[in-house]
PDB file of N, CA and C in Angstrom:
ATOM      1  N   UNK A   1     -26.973  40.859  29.938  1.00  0.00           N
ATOM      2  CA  UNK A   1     -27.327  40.254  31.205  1.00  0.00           C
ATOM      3  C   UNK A   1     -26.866  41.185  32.320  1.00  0.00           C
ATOM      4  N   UNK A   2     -27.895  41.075  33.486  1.00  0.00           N
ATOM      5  CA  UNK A   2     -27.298  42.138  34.652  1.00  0.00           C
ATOM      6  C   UNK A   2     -27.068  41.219  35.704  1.00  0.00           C
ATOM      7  N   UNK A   3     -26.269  41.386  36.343  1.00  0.00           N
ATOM      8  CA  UNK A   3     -25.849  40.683  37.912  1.00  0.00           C
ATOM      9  C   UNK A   3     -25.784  41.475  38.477  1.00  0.00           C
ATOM     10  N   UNK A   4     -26.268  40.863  39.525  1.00  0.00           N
ATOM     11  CA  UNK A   4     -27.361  41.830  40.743  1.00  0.00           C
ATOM     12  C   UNK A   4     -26.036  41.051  42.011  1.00  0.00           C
ATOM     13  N   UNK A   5     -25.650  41.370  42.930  1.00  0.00           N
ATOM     14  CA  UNK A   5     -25.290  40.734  44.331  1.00  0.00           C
ATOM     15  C   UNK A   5     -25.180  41.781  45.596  1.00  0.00           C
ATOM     16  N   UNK A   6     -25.941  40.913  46.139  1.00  0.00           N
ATOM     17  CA  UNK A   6     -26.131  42.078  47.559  1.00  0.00           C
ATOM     18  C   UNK A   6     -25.683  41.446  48.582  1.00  0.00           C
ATOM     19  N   UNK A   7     -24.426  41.848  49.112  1.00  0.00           N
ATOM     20  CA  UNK A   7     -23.728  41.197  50.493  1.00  0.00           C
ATOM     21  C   UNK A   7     -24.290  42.042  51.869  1.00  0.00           C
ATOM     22  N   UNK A   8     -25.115  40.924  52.494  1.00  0.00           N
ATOM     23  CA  UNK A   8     -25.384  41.329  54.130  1.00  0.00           C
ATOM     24  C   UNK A   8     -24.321  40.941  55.227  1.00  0.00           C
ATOM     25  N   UNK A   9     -24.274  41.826  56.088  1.00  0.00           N
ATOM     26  CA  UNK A   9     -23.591  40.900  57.285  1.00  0.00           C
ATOM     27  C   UNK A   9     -25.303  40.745  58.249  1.00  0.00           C
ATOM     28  N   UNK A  10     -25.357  39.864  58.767  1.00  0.00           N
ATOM     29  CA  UNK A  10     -26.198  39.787  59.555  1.00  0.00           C
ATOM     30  C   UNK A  10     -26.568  39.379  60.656  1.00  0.00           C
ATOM     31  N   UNK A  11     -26.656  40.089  61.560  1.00  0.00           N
ATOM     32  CA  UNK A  11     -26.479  39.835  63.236  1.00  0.00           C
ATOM     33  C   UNK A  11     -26.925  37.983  63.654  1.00  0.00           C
ATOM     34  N   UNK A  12     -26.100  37.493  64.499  1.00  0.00           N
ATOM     35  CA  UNK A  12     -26.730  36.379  64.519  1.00  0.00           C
ATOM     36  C   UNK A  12     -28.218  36.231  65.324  1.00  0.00           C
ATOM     37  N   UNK A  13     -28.615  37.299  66.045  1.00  0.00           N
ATOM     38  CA  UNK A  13     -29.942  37.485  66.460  1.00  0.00           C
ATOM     39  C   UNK A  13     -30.937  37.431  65.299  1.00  0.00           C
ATOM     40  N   UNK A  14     -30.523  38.080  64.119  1.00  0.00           N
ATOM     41  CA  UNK A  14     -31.837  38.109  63.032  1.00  0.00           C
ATOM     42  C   UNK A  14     -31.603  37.078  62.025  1.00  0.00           C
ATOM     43  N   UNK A  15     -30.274  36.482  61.980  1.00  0.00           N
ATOM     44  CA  UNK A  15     -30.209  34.639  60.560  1.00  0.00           C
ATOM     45  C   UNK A  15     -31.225  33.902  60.527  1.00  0.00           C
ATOM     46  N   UNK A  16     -31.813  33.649  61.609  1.00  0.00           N
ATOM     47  CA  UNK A  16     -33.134  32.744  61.095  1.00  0.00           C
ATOM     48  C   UNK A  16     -34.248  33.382  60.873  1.00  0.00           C
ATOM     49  N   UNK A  17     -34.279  34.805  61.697  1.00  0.00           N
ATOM     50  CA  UNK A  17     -35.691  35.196  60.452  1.00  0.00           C
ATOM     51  C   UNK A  17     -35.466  35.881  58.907  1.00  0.00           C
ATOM     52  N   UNK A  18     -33.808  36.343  58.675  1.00  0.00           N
ATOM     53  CA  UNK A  18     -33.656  36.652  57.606  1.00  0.00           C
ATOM     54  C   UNK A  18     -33.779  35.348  56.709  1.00  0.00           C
ATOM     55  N   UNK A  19     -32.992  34.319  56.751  1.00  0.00           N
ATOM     56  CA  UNK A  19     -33.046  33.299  56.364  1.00  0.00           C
ATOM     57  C   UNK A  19     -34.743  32.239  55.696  1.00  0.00           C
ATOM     58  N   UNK A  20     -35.441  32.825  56.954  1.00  0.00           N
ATOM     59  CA  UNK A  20     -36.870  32.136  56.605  1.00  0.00           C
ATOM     60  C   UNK A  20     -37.163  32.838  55.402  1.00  0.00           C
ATOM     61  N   UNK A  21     -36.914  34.190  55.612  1.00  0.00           N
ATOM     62  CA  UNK A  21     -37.986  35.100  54.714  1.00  0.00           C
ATOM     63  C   UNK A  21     -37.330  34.959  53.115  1.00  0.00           C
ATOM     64  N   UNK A  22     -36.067  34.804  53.535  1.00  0.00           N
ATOM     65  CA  UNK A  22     -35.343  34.748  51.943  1.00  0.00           C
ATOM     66  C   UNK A  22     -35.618  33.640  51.436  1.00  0.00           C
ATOM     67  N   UNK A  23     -36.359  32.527  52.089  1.00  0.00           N
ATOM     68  CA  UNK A  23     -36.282  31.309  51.456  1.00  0.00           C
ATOM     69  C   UNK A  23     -37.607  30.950  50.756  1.00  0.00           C
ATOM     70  N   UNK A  24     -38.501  31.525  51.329  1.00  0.00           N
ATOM     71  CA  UNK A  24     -40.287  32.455  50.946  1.00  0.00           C
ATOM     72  C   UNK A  24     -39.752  32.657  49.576  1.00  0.00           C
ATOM     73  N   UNK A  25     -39.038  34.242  49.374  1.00  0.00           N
ATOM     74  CA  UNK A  25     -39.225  34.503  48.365  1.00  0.00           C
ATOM     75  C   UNK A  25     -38.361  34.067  47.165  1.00  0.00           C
ATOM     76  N   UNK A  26     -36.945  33.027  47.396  1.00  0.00           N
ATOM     77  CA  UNK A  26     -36.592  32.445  46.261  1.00  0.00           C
ATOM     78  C   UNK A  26     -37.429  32.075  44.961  1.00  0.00           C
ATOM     79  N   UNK A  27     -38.172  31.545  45.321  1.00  0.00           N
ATOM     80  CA  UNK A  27     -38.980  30.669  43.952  1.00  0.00           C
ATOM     81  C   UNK A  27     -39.688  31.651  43.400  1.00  0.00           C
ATOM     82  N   UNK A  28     -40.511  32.411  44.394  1.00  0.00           N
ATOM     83  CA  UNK A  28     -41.572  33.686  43.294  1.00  0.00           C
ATOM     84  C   UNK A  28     -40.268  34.433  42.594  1.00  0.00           C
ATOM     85  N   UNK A  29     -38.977  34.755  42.848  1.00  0.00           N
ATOM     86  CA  UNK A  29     -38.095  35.475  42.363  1.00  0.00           C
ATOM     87  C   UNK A  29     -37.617  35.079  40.654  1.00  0.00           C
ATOM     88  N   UNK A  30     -37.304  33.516  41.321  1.00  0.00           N
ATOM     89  CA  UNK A  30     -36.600  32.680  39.841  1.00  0.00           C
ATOM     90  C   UNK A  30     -38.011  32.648  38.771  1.00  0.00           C
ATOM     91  N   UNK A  31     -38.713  32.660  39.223  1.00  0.00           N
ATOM     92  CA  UNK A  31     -40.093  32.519  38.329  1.00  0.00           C
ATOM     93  C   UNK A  31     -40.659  33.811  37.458  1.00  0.00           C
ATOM     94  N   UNK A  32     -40.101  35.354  37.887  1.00  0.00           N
ATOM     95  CA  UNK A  32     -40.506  36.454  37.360  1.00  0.00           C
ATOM     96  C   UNK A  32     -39.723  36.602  35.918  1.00  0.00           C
ATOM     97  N   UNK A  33     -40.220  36.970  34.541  1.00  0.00           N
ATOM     98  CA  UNK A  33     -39.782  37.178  33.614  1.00  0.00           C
ATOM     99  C   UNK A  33     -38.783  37.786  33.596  1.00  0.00           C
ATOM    100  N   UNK A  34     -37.873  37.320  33.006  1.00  0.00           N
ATOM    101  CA  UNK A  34     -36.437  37.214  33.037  1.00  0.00           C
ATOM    102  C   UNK A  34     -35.170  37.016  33.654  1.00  0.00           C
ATOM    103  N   UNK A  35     -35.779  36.243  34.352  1.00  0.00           N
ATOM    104  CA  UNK A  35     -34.666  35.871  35.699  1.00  0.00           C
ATOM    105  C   UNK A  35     -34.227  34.748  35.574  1.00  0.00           C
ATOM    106  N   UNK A  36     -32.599  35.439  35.518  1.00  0.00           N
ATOM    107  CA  UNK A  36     -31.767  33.877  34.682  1.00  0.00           C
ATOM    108  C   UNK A  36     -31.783  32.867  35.894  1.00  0.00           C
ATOM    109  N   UNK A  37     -31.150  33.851  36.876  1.00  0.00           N
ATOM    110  CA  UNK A  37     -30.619  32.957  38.188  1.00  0.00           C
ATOM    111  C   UNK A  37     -30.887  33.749  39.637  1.00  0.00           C
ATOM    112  N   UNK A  38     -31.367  33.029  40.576  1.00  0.00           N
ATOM    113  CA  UNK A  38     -31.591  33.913  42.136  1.00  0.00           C
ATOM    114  C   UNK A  38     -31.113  32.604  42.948  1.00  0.00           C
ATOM    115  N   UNK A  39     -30.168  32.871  43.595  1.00  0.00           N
ATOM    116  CA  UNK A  39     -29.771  32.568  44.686  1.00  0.00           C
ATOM    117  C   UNK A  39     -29.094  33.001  46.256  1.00  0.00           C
ATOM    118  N   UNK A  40     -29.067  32.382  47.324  1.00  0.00           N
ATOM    119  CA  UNK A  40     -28.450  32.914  48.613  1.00  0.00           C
ATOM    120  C   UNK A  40     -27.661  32.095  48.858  1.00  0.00           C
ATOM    121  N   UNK A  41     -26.491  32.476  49.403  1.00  0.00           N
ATOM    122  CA  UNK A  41     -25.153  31.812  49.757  1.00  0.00           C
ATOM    123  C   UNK A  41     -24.740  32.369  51.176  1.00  0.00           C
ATOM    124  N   UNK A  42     -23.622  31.905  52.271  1.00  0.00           N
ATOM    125  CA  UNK A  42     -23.207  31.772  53.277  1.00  0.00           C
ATOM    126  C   UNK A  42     -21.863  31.819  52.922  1.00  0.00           C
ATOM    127  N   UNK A  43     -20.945  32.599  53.245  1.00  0.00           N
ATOM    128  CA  UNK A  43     -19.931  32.684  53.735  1.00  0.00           C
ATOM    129  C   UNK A  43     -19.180  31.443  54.269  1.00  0.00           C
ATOM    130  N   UNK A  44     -18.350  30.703  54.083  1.00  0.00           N
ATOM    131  CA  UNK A  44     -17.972  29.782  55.063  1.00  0.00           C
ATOM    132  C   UNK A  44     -16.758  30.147  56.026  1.00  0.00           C
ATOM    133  N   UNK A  45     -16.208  31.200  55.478  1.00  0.00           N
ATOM    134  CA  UNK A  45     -15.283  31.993  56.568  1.00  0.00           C
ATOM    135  C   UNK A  45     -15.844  32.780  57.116  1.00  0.00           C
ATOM    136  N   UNK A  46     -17.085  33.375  56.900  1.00  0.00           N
ATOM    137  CA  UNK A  46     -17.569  34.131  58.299  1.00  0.00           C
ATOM    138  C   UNK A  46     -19.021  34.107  58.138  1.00  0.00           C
ATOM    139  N   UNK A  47     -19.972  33.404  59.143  1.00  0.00           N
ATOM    140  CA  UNK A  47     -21.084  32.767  59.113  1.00  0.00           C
ATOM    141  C   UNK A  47     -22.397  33.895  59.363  1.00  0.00           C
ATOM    142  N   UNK A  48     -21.718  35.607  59.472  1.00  0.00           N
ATOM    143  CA  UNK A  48     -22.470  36.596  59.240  1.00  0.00           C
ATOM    144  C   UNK A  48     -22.796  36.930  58.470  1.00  0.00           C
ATOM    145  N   UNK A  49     -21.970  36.615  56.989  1.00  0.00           N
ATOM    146  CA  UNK A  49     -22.236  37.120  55.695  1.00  0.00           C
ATOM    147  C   UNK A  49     -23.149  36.378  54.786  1.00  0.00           C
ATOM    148  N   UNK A  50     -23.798  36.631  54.234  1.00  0.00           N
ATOM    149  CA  UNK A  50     -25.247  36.407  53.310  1.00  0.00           C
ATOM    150  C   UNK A  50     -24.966  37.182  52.180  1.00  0.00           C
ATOM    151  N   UNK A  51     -25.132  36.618  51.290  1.00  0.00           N
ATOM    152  CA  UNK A  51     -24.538  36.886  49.503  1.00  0.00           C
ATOM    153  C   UNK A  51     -25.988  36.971  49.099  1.00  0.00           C
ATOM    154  N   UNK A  52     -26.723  37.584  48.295  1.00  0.00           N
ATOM    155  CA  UNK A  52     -28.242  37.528  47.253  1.00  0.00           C
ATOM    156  C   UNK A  52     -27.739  37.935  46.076  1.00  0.00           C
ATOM    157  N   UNK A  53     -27.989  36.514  45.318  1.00  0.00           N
ATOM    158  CA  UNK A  53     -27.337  36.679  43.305  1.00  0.00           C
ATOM    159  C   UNK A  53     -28.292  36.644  42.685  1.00  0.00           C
ATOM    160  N   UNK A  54     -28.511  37.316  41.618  1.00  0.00           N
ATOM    161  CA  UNK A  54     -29.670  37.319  40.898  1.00  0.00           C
ATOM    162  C   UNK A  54     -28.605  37.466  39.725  1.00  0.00           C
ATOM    163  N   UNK A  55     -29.676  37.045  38.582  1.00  0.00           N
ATOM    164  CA  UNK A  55     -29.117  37.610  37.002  1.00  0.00           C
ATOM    165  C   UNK A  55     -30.375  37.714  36.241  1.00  0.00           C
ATOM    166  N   UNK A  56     -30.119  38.730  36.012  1.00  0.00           N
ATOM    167  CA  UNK A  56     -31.819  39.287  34.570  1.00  0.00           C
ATOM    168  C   UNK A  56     -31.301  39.838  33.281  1.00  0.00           C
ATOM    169  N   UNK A  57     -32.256  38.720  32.111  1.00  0.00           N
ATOM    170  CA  UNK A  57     -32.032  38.980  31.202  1.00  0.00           C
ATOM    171  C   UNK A  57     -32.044  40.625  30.481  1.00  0.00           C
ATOM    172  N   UNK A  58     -32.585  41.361  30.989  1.00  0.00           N
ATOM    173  CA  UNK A  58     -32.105  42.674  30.478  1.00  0.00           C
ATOM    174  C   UNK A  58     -32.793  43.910  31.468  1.00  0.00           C
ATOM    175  N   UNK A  59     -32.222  45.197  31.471  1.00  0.00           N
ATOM    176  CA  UNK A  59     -32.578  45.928  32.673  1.00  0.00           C
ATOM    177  C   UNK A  59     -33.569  46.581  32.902  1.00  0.00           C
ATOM    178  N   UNK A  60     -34.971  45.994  31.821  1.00  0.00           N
ATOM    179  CA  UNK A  60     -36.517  46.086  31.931  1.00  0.00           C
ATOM    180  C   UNK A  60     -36.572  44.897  32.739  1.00  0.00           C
ATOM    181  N   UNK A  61     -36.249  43.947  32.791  1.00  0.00           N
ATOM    182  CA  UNK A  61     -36.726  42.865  33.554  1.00  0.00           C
ATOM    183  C   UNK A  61     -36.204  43.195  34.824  1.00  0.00           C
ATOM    184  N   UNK A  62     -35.117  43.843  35.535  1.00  0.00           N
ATOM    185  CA  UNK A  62     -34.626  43.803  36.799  1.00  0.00           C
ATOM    186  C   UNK A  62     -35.802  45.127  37.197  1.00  0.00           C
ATOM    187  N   UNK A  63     -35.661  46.123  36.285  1.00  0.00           N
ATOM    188  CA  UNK A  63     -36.078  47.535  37.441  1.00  0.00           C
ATOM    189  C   UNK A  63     -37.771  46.552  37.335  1.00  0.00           C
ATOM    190  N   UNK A  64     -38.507  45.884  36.629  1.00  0.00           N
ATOM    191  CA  UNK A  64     -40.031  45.469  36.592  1.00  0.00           C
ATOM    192  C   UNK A  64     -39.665  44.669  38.538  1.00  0.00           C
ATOM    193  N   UNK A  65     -38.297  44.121  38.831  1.00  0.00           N
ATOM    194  CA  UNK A  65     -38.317  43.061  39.577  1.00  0.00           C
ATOM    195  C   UNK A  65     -38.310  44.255  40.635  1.00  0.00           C
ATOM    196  N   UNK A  66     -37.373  45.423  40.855  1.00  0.00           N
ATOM    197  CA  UNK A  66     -37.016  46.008  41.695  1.00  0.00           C
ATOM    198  C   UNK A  66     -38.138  47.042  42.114  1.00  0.00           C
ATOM    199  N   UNK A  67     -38.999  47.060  41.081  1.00  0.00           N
ATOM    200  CA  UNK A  67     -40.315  47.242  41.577  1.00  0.00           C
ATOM    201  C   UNK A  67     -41.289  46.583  42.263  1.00  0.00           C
ATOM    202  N   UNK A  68     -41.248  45.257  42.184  1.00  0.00           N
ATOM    203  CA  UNK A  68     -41.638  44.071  42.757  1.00  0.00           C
ATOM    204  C   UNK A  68     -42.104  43.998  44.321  1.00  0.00           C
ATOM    205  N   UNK A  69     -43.256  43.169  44.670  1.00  0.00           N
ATOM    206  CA  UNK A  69     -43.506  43.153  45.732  1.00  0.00           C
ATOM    207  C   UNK A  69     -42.441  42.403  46.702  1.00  0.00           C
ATOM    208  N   UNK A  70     -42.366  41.548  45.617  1.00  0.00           N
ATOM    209  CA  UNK A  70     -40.821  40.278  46.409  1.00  0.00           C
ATOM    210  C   UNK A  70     -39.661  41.021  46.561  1.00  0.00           C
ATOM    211  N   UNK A  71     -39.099  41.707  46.041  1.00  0.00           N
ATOM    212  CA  UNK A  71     -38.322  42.797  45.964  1.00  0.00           C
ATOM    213  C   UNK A  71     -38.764  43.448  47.517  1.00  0.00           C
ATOM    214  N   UNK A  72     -39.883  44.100  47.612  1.00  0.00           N
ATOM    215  CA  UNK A  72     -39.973  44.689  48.772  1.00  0.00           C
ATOM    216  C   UNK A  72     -40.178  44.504  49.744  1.00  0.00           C
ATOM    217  N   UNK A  73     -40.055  43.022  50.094  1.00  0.00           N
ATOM    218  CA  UNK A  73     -39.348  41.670  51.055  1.00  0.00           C
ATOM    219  C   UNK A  73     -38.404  41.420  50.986  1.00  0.00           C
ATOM    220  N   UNK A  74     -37.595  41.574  50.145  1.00  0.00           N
ATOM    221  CA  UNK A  74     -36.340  42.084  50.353  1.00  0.00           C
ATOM    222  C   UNK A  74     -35.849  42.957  50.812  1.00  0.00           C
ATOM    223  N   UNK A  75     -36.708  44.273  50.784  1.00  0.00           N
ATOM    224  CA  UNK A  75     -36.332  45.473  51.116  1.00  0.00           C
ATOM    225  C   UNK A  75     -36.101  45.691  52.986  1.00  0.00           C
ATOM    226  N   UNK A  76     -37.464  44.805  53.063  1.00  0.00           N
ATOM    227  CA  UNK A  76     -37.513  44.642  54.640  1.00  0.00           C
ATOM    228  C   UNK A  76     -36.862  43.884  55.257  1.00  0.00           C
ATOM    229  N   UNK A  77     -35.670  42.814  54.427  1.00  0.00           N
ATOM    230  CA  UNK A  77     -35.181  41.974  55.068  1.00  0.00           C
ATOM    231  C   UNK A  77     -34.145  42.970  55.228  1.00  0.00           C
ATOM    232  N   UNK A  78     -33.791  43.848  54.422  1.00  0.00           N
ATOM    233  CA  UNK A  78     -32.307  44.457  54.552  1.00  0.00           C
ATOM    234  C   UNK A  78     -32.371  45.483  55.567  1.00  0.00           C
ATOM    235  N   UNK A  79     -33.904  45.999  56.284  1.00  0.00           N
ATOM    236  CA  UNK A  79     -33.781  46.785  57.080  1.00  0.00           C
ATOM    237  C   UNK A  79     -33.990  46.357  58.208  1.00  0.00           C
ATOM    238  N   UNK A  80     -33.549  45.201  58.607  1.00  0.00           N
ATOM    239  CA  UNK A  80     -33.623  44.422  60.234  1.00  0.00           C
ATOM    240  C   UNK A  80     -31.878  44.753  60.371  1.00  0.00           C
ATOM    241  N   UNK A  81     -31.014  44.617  59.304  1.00  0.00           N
ATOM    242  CA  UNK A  81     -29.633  44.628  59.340  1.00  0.00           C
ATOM    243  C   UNK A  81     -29.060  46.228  60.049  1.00  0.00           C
ATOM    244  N   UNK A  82     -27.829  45.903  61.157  1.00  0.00           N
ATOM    245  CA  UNK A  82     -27.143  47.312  61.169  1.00  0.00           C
ATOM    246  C   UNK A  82     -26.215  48.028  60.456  1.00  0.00           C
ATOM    247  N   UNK A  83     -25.838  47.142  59.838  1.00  0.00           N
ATOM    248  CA  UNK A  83     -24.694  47.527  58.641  1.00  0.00           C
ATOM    249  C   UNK A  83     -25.927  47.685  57.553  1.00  0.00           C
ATOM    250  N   UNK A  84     -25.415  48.613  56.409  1.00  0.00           N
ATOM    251  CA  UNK A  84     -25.770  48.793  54.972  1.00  0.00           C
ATOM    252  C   UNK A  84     -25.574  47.715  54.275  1.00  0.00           C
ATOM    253  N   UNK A  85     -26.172  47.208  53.438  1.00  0.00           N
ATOM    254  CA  UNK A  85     -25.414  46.133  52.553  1.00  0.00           C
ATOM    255  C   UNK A  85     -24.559  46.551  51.618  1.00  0.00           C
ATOM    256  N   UNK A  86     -23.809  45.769  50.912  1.00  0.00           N
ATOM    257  CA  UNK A  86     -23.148  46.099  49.866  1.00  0.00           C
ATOM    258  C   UNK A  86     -24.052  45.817  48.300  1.00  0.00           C
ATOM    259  N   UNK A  87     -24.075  46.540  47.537  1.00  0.00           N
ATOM    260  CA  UNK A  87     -25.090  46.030  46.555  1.00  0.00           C
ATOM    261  C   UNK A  87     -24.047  46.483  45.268  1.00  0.00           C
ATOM    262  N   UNK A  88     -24.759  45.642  44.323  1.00  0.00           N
ATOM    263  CA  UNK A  88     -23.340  45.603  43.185  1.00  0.00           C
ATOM    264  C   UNK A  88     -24.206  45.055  42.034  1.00  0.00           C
ATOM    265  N   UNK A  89     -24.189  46.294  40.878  1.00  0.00           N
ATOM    266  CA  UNK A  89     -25.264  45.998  39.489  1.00  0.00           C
ATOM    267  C   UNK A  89     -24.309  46.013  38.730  1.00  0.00           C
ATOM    268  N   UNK A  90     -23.612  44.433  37.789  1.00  0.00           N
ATOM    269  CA  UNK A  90     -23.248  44.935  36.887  1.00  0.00           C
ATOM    270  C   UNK A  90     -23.286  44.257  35.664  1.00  0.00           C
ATOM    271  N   UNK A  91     -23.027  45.069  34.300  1.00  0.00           N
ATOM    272  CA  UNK A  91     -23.584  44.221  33.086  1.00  0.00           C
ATOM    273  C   UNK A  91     -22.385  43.626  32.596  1.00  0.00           C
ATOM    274  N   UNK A  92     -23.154  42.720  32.347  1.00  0.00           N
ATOM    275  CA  UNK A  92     -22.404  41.629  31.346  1.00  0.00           C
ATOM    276  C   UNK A  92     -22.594  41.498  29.779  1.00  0.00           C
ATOM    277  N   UNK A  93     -21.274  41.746  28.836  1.00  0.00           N
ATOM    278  CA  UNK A  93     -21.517  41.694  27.840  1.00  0.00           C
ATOM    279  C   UNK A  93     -21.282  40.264  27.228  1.00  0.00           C
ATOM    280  N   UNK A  94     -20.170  39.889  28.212  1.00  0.00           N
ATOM    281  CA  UNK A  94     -20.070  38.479  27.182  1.00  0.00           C
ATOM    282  C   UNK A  94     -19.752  37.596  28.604  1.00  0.00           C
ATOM    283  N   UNK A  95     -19.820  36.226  28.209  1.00  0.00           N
ATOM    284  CA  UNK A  95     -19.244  35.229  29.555  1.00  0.00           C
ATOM    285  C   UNK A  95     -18.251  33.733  29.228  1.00  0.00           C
ATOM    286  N   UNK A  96     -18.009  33.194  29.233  1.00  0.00           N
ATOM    287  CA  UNK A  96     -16.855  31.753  29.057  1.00  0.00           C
ATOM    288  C   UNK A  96     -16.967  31.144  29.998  1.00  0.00           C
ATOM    289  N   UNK A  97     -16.757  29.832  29.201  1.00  0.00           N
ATOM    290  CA  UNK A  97     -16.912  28.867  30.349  1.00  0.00           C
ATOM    291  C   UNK A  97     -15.596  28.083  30.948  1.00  0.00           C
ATOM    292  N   UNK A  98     -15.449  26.819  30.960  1.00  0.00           N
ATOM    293  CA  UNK A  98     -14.195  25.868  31.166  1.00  0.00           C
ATOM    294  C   UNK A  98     -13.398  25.970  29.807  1.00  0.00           C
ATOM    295  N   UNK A  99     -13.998  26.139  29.604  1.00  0.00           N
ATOM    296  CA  UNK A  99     -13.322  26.335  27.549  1.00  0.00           C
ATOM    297  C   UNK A  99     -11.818  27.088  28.071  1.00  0.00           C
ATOM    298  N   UNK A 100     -12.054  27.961  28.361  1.00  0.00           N
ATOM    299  CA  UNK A 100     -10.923  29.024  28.839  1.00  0.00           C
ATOM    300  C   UNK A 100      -9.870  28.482  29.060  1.00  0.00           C
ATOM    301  N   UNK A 101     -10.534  27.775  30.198  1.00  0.00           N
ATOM    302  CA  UNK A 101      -9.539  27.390  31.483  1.00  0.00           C
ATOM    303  C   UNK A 101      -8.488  26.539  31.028  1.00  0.00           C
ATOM    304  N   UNK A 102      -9.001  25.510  29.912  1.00  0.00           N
ATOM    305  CA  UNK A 102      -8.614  23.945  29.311  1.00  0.00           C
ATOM    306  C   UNK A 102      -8.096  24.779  28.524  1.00  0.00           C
ATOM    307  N   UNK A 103      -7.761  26.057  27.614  1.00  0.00           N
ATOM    308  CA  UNK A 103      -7.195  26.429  26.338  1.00  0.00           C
ATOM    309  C   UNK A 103      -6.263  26.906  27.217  1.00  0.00           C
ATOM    310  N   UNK A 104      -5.835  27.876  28.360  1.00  0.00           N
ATOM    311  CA  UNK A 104      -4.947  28.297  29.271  1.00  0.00           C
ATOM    312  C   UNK A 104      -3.807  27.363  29.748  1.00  0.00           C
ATOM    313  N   UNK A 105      -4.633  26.845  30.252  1.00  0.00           N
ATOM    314  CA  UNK A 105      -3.781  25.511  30.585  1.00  0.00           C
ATOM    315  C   UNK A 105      -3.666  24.280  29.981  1.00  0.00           C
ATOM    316  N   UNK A 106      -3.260  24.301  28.942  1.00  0.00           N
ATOM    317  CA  UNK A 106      -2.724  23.507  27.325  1.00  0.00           C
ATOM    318  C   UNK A 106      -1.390  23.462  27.451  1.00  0.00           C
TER     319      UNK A 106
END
């Protein structure tokens, strides 16, 4: 599995049109073959920051996505921003759940 997260800061002049456009392309995103999970998140300590999570089942399915037209609505959302984003690919070999947590704290 790959996890994808791309942290924006984003001027409060452009949040609602970044915001519209990211919300467009959620669903065509979660819907492309192999896409475990796509979501956008908010910061609640600082109401500039914008999180984009994705997870794809393997890294034919992300570069097919990152080729993607939705992808390249993304691309344009990230170039209204003055800061760079932070972008962060990484694989996952294995994952746990509460199991952990409840055997830890036994």
């Amino acid at each position: 599995m790959l996890d994808v997260t791309i942290t924006m800061n984003v001027p409060r002049e452009k949040r609602k049109e970044v915001l519209q456009t990211v919300k467009v392309i959620l669903g065509p995103i979660r819907r492309q073959r192999g896409c475990i999970r796509c979501s956008y998140y908010l910061d609640v300590e600082d109401d500039s920051i914008f999180c984009f999570r994705e997870a794809w089942r393997t890294r034919e399915d992300l570069n097919n996505h990152l080729r993607s037209d939705r992808f390249g609505v993304l691309i344009g959302v990230l170039s209204l921003l003055s800061v760079e984003p932070d972008v962060s690919i990484a694989t996952i070999s294995s994952t746990a759940g509460s199991e952990v947590i409840k055997a830890v704290r036994a």
